[in-house]
N, C-alpha and C. Protein backbone atom coordinates (compact mmCIF):
# COMPACT_ATOMS: atom_id res chain seq x y z
N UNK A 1 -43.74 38.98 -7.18
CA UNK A 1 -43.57 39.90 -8.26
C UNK A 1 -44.84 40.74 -8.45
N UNK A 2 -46.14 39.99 -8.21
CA UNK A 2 -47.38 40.56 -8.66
C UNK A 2 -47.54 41.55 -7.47
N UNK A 3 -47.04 41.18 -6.40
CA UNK A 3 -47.05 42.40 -5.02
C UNK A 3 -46.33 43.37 -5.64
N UNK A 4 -45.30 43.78 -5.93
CA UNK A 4 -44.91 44.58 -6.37
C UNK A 4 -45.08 45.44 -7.62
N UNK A 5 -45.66 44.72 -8.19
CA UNK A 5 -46.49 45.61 -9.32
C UNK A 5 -47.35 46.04 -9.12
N UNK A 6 -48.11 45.32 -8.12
CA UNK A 6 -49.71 46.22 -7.12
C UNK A 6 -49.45 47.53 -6.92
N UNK A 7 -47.99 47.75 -5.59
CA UNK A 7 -48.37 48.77 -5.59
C UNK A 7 -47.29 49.95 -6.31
N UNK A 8 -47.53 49.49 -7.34
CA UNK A 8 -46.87 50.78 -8.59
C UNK A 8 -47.93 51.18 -9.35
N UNK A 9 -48.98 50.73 -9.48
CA UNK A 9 -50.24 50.98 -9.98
C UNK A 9 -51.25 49.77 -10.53
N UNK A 10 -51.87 50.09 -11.42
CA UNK A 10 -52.56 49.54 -11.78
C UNK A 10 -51.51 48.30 -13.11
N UNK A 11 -52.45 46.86 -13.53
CA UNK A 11 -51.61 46.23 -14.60
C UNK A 11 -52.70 45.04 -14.80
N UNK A 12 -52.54 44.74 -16.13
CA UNK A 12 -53.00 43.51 -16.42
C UNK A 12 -52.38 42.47 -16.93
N UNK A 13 -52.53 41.14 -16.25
CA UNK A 13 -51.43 39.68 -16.84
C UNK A 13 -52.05 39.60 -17.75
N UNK A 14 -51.04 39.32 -18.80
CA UNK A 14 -51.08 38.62 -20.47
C UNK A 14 -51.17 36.99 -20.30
N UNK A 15 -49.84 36.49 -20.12
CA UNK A 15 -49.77 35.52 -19.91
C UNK A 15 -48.11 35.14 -19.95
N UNK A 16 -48.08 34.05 -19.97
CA UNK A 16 -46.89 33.21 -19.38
C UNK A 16 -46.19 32.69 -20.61
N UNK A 17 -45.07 32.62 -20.65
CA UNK A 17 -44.37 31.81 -21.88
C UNK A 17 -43.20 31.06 -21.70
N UNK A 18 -43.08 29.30 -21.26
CA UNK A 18 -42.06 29.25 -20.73
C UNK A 18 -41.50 27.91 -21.83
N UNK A 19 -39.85 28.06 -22.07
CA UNK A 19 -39.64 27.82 -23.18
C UNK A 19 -38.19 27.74 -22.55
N UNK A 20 -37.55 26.17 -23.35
CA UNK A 20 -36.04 26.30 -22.72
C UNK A 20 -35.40 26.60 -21.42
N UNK A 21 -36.18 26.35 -20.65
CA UNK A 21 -35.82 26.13 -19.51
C UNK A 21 -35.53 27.87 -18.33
N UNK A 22 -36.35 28.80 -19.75
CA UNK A 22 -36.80 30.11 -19.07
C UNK A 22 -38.48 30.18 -19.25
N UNK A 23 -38.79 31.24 -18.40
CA UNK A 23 -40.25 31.44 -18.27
C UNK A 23 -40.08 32.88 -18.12
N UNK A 24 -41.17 33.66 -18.93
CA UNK A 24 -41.60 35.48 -19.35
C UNK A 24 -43.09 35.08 -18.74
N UNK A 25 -43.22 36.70 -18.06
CA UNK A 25 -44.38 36.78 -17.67
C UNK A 25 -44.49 38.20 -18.22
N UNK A 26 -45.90 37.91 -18.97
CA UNK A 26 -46.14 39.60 -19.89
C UNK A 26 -47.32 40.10 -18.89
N UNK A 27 -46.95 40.91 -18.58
CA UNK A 27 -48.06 42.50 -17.89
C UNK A 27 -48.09 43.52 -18.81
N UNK A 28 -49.21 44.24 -18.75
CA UNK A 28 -49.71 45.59 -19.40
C UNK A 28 -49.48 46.67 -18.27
N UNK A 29 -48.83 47.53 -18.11
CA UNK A 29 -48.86 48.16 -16.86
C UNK A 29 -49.46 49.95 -17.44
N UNK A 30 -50.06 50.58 -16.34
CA UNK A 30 -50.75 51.47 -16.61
C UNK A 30 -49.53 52.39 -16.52
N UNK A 31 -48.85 52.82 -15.56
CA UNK A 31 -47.52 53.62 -15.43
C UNK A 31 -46.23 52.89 -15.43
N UNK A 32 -45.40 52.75 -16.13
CA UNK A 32 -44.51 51.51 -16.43
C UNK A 32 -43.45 51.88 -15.22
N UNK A 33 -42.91 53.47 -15.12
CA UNK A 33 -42.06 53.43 -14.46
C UNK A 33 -41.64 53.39 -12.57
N UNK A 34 -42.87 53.22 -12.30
CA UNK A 34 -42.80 52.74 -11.27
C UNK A 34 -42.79 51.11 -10.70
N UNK A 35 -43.55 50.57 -11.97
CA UNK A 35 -43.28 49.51 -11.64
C UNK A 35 -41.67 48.74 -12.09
N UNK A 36 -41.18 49.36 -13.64
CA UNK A 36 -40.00 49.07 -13.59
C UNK A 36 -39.05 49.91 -12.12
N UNK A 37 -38.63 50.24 -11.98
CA UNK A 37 -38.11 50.66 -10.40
C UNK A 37 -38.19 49.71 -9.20
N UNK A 38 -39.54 49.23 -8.96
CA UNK A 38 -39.60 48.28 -8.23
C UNK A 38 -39.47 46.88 -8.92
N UNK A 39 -39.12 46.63 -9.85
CA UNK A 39 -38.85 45.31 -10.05
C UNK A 39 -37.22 45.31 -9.98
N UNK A 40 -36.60 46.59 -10.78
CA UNK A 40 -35.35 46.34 -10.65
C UNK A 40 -34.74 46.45 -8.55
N UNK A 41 -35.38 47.30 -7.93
CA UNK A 41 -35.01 47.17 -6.55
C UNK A 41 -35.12 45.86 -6.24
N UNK A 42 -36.42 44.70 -6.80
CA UNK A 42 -36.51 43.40 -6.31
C UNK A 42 -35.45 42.51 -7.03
N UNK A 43 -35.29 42.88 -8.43
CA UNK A 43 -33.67 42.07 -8.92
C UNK A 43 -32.36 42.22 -8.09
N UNK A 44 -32.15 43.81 -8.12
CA UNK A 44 -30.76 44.09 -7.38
C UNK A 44 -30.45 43.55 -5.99
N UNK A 45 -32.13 43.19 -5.23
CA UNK A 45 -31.57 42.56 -3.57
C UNK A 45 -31.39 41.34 -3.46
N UNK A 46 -31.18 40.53 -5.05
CA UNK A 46 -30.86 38.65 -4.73
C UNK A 46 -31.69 38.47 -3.22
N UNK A 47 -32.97 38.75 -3.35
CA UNK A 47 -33.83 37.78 -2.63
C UNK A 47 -34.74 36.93 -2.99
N UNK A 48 -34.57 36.59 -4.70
CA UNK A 48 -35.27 36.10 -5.50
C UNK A 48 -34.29 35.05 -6.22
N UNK A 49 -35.07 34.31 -7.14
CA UNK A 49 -33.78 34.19 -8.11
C UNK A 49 -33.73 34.89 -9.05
N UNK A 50 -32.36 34.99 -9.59
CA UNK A 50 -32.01 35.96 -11.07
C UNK A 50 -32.95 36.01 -11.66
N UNK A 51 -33.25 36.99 -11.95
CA UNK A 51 -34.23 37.48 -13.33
C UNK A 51 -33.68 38.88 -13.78
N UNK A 52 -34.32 38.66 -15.34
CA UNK A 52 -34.16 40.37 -16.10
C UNK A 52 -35.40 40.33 -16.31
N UNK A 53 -35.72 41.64 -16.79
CA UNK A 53 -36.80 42.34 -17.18
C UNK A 53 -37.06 43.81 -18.15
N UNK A 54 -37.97 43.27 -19.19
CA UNK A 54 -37.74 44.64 -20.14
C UNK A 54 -39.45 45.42 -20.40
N UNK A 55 -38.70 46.23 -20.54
CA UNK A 55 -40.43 47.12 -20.72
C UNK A 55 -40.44 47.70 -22.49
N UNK A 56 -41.23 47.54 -22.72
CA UNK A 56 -41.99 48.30 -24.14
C UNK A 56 -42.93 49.04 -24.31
N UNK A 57 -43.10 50.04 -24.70
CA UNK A 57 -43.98 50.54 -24.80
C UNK A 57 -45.13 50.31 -26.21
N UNK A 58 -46.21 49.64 -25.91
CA UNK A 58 -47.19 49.13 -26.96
C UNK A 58 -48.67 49.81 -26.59
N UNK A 59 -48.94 51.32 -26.59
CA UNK A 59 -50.33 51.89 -26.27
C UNK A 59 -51.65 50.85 -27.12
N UNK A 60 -51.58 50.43 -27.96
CA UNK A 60 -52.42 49.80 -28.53
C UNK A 60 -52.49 48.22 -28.67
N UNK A 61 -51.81 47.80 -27.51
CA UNK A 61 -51.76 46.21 -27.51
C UNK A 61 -51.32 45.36 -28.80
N UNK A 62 -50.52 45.47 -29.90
CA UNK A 62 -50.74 45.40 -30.99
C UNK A 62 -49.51 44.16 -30.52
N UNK A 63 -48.82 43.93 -29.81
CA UNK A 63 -47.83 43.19 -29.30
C UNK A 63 -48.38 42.16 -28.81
N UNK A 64 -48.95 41.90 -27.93
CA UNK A 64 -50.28 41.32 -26.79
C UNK A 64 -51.28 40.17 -28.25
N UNK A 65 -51.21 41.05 -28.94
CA UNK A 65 -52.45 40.33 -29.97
C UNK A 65 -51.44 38.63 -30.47
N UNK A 66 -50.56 38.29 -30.37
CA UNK A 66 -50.30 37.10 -30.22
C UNK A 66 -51.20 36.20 -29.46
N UNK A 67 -50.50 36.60 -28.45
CA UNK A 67 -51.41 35.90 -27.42
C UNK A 67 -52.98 35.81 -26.80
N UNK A 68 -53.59 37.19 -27.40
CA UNK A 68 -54.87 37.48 -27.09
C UNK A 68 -55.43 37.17 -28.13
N UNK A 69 -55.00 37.17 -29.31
CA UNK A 69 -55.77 36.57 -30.49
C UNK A 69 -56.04 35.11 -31.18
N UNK A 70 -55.51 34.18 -30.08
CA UNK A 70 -55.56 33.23 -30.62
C UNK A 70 -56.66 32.39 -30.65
N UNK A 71 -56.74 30.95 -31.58
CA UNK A 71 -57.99 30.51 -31.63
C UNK A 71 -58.15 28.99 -31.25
C-alpha cells in the first residue's frame, strides 16, 4: 500500500487503529488524488484483500490531533 502511495507523491503515516477485527491506516497525503486513484486501481484488481478507503480533506491536521496529541 505504502508503494503505492510513494509514487503519487509525497505522505505522512499517522498511525494505525485496529479494532473489531478491522484495522485503518491514517496517511496525510500531499496530493490526495493521485494517491486515491491508485489505491482504488489496487482495490478494484483483488490482488489484495478487500479493503475500502476514504479521503478527507483536513489542511490543518485538526483530525490527526487525536492521535498526535496524546499523552
Amino acid at each position: 500500500m505504502e508503494a503505492r502511495l510513494q509514487s503519487a507523491g509525497r505522505f505522512v503515516f499517522v498511525g494505525r487503529v485496529t479494532w473489531n477485527g478491522h484495522r485503518e491506516l491514517l496517511y496525510y497525503l500531499a496530493t490526495p488524488q493521485p494517491a486515491s486513484d491508485n489505491l482504488k486501481t489496487l482495490a478494484e484488481g483483488r490482488s489484495t484483500r478487500p479493503f475500502a478507503f476514504a479521503s478527507e480533506r483536513d489542511e490543518k491536521w485538526t483530525k490527526a490531533g487525536f492521535w498526535l496529541n496524546r499523552k
